[in-house]
PDB file of N, CA and C in Angstrom:
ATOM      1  N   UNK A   1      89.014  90.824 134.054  1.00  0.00           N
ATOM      2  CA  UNK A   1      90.057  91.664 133.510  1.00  0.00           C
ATOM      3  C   UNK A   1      91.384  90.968 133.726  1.00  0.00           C
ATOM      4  N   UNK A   2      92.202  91.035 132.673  1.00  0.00           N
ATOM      5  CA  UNK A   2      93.528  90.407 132.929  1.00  0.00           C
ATOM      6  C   UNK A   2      94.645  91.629 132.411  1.00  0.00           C
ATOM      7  N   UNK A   3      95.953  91.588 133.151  1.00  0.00           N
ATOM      8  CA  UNK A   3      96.691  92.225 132.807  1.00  0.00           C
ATOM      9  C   UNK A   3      97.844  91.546 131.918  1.00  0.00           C
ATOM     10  N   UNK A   4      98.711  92.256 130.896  1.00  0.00           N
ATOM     11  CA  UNK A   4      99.067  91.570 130.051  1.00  0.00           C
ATOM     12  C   UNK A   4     100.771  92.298 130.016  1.00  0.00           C
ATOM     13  N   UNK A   5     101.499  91.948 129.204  1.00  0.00           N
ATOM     14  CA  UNK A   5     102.535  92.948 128.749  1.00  0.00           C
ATOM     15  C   UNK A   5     103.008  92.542 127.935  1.00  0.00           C
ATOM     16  N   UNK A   6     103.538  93.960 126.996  1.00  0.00           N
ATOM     17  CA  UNK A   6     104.076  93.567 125.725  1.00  0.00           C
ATOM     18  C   UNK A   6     105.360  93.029 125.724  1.00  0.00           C
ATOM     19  N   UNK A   7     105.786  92.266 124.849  1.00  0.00           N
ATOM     20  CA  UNK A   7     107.478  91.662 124.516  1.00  0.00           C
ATOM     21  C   UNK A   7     107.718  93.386 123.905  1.00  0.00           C
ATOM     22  N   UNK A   8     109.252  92.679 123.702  1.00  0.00           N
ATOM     23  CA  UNK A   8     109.646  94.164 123.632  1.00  0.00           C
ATOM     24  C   UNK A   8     109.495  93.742 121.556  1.00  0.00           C
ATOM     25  N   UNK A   9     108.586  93.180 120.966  1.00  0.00           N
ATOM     26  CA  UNK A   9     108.742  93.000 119.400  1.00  0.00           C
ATOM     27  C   UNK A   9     107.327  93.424 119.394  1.00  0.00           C
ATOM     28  N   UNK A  10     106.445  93.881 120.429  1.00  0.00           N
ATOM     29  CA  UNK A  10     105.249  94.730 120.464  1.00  0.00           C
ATOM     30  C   UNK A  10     104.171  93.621 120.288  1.00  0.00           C
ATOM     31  N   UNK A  11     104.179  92.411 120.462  1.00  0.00           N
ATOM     32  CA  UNK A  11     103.443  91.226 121.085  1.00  0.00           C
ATOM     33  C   UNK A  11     102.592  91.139 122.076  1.00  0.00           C
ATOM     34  N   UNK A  12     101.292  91.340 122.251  1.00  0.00           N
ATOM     35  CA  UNK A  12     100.261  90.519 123.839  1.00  0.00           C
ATOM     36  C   UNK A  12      99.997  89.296 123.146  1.00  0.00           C
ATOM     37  N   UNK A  13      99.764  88.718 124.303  1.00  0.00           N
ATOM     38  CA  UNK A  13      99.295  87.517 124.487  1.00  0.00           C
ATOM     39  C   UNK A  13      98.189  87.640 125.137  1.00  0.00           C
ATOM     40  N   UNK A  14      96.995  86.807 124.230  1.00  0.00           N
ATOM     41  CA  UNK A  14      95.769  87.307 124.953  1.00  0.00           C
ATOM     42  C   UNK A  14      95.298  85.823 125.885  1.00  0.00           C
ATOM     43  N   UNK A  15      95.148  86.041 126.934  1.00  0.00           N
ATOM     44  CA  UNK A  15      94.782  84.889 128.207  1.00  0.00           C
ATOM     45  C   UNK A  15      94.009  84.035 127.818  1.00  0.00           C
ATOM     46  N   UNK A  16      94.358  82.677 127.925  1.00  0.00           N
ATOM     47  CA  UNK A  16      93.379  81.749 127.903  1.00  0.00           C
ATOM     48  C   UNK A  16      92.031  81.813 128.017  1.00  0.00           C
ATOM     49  N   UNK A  17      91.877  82.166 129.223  1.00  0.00           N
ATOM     50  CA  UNK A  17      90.394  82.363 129.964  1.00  0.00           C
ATOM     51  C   UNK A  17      89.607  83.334 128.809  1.00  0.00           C
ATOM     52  N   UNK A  18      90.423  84.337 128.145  1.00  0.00           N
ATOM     53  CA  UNK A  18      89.552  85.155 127.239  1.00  0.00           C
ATOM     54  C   UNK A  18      89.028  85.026 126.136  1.00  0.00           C
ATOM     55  N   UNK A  19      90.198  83.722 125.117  1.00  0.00           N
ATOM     56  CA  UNK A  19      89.976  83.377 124.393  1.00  0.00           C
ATOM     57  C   UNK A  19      89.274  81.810 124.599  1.00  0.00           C
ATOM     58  N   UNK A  20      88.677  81.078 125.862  1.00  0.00           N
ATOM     59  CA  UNK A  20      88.094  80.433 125.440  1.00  0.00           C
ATOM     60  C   UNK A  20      86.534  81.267 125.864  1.00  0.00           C
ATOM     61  N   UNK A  21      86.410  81.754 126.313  1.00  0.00           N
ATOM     62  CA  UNK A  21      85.234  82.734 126.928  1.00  0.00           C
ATOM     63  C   UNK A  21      84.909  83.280 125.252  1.00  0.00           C
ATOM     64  N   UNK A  22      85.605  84.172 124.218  1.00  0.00           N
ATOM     65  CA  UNK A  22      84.962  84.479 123.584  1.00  0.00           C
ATOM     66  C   UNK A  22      85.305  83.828 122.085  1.00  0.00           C
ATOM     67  N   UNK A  23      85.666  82.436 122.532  1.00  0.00           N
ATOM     68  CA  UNK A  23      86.177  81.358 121.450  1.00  0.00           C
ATOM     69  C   UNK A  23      86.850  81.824 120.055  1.00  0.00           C
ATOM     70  N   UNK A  24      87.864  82.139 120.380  1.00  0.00           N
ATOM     71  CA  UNK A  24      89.239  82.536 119.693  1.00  0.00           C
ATOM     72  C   UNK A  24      89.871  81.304 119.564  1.00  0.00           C
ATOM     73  N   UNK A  25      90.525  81.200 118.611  1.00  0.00           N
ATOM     74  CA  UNK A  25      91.142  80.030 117.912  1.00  0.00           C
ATOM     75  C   UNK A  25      92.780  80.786 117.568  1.00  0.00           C
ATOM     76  N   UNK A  26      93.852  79.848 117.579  1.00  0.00           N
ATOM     77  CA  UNK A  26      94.568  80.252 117.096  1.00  0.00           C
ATOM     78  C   UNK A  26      94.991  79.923 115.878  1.00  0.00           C
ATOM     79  N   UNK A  27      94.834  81.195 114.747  1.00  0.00           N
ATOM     80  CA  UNK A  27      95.132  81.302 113.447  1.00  0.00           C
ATOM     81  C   UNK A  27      94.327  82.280 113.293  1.00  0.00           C
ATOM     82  N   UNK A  28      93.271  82.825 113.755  1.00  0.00           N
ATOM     83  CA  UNK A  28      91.657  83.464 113.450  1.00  0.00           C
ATOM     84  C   UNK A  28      92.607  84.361 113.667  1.00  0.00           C
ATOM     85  N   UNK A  29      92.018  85.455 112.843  1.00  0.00           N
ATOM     86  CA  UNK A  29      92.214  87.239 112.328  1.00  0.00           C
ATOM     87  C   UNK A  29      91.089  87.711 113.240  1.00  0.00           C
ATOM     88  N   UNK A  30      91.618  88.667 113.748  1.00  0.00           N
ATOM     89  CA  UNK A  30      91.125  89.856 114.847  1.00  0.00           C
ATOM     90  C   UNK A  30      91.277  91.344 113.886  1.00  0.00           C
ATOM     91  N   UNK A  31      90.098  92.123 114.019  1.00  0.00           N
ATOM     92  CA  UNK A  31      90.576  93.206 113.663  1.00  0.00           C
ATOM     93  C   UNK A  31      90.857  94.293 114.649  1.00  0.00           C
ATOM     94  N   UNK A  32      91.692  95.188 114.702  1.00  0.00           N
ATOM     95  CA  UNK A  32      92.480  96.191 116.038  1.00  0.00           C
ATOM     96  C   UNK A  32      92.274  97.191 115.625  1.00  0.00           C
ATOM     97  N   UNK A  33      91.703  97.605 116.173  1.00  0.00           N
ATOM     98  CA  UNK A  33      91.081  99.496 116.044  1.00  0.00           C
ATOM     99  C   UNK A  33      91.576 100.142 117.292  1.00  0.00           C
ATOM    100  N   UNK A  34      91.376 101.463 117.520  1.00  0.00           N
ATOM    101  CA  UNK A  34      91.247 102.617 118.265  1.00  0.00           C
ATOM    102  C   UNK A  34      90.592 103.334 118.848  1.00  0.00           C
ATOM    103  N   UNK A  35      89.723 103.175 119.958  1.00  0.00           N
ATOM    104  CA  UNK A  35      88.392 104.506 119.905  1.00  0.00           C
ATOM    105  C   UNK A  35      88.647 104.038 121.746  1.00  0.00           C
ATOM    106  N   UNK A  36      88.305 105.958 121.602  1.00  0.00           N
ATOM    107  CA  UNK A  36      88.413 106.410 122.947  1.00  0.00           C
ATOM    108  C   UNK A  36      89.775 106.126 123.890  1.00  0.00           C
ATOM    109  N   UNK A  37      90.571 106.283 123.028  1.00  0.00           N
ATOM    110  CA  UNK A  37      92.018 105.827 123.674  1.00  0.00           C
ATOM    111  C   UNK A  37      92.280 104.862 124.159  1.00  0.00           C
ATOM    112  N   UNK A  38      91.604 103.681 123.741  1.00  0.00           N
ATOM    113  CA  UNK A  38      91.168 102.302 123.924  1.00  0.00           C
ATOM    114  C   UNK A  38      92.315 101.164 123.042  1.00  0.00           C
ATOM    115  N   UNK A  39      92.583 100.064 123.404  1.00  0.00           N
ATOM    116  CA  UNK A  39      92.674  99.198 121.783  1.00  0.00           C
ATOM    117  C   UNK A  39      91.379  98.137 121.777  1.00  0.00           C
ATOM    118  N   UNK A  40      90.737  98.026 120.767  1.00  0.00           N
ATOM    119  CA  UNK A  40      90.089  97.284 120.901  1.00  0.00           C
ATOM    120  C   UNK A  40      89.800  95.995 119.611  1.00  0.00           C
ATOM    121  N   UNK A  41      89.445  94.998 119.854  1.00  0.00           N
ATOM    122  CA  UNK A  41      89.793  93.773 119.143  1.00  0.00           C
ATOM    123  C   UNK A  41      88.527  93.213 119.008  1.00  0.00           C
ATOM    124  N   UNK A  42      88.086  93.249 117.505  1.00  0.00           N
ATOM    125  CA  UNK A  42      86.685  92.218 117.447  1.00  0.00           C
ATOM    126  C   UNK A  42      87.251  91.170 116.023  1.00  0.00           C
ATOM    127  N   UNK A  43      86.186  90.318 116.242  1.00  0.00           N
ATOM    128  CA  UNK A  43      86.000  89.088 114.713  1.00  0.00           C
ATOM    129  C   UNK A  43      85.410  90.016 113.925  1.00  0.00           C
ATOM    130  N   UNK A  44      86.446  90.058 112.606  1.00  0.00           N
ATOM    131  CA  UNK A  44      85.519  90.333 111.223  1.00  0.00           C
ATOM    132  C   UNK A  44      84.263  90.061 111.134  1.00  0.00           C
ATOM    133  N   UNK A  45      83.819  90.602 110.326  1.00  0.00           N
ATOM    134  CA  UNK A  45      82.247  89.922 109.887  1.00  0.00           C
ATOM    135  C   UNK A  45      82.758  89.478 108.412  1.00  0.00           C
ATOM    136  N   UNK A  46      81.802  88.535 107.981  1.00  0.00           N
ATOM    137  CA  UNK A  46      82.164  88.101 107.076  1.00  0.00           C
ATOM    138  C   UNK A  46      80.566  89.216 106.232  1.00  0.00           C
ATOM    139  N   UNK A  47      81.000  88.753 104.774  1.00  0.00           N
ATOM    140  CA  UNK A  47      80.144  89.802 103.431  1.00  0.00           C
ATOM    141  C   UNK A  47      78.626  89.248 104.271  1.00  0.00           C
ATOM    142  N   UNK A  48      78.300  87.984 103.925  1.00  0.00           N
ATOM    143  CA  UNK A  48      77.015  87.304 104.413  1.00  0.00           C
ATOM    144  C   UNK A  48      76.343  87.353 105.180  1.00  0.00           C
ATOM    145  N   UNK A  49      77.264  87.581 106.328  1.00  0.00           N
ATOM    146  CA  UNK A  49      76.654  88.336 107.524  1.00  0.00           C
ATOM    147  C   UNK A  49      75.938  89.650 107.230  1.00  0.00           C
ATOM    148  N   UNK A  50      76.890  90.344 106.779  1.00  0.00           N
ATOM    149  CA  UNK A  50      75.727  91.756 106.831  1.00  0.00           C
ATOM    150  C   UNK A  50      75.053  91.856 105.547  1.00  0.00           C
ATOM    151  N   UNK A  51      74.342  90.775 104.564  1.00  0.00           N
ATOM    152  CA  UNK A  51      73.604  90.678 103.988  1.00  0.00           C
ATOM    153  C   UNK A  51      71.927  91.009 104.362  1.00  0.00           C
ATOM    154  N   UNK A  52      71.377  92.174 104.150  1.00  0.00           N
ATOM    155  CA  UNK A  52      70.057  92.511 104.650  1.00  0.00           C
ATOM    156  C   UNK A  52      70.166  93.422 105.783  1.00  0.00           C
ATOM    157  N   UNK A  53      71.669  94.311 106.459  1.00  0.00           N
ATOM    158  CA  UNK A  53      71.614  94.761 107.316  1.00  0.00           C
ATOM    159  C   UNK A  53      70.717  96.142 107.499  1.00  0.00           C
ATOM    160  N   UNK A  54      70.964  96.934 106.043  1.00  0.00           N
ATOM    161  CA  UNK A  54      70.013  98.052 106.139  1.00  0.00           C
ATOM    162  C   UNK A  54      68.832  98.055 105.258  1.00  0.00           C
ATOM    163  N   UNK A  55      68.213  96.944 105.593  1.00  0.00           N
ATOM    164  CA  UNK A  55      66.425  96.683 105.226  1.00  0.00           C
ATOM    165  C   UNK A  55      65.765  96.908 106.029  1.00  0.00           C
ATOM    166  N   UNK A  56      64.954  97.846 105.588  1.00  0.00           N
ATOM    167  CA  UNK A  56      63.901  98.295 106.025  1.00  0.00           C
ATOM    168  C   UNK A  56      64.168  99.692 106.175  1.00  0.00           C
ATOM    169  N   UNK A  57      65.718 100.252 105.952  1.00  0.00           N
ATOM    170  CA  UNK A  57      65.527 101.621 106.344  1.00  0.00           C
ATOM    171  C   UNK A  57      64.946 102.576 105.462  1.00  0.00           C
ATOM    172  N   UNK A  58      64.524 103.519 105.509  1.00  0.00           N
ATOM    173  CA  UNK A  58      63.790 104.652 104.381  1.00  0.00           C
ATOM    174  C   UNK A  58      64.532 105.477 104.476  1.00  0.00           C
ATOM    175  N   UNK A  59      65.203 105.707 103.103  1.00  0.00           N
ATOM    176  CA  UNK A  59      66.410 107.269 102.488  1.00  0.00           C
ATOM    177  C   UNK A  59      65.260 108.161 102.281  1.00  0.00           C
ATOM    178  N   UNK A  60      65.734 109.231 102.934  1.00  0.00           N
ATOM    179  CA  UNK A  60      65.522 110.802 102.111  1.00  0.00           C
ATOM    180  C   UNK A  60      66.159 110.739 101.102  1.00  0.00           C
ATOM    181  N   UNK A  61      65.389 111.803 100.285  1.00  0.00           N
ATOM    182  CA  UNK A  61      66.465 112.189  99.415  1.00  0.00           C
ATOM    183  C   UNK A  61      67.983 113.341  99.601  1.00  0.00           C
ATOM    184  N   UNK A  62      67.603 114.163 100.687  1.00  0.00           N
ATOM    185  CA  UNK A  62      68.670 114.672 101.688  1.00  0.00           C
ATOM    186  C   UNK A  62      69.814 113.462 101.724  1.00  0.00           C
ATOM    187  N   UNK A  63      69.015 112.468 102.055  1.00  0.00           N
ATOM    188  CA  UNK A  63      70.653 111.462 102.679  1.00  0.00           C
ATOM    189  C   UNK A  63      71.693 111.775 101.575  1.00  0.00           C
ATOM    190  N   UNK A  64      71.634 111.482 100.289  1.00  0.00           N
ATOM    191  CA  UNK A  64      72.331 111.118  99.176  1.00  0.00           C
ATOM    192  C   UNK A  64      72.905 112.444  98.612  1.00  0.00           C
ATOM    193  N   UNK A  65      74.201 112.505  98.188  1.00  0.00           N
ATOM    194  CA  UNK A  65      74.896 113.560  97.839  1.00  0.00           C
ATOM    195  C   UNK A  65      74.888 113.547  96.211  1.00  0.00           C
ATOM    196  N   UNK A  66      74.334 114.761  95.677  1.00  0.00           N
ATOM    197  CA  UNK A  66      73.741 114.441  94.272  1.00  0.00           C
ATOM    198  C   UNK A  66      74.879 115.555  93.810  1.00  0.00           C
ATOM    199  N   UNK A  67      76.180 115.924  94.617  1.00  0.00           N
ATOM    200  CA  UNK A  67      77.090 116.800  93.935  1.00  0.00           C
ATOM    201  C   UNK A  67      78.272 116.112  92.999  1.00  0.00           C
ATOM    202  N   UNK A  68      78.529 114.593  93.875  1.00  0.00           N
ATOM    203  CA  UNK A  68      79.598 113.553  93.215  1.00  0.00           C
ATOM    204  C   UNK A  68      78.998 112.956  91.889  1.00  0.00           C
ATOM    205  N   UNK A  69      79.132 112.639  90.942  1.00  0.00           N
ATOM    206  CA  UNK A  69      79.235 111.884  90.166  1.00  0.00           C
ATOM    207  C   UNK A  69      80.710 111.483  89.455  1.00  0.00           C
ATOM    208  N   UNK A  70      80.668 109.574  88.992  1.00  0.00           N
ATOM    209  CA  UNK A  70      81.712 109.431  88.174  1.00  0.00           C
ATOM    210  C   UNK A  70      81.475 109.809  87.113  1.00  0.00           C
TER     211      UNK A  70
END
């Protein structure tokens, strides 16, 4: 765990040690979310990556909302 602080232009600087631990580059896009009163920072996924992610699952027909149409 490292402690950090903001500039006053709302800037962290994230620690060496963290970014070579979870090999962060500088220029690379982080995305910054919110949950659980948290901030939290992951790598995009790219489209390719989640190519095949929900194979194998089996829809009801429940799942699907047959009230929307364009």
């Amino acid at each position: 765990m490292a402690i950090v602080k903001v500039s006053p232009g709302f800037e962290v600087t994230i620690p060496k040690e963290i970014c070579e631990e979870l090999k962060i580059v500088a220029g690379q896009e982080l995305n910054m979310y919110v949950r659980d009163g948290s901030i939290r920072l992951s790598t995009p996924r790219s489209l390719e990556s989640l190519r095949g992610i929900a194979k194998g699952i089996s829809w009801k027909d429940d799942d699907r909302d047959h009230s929307e149409r364009f």
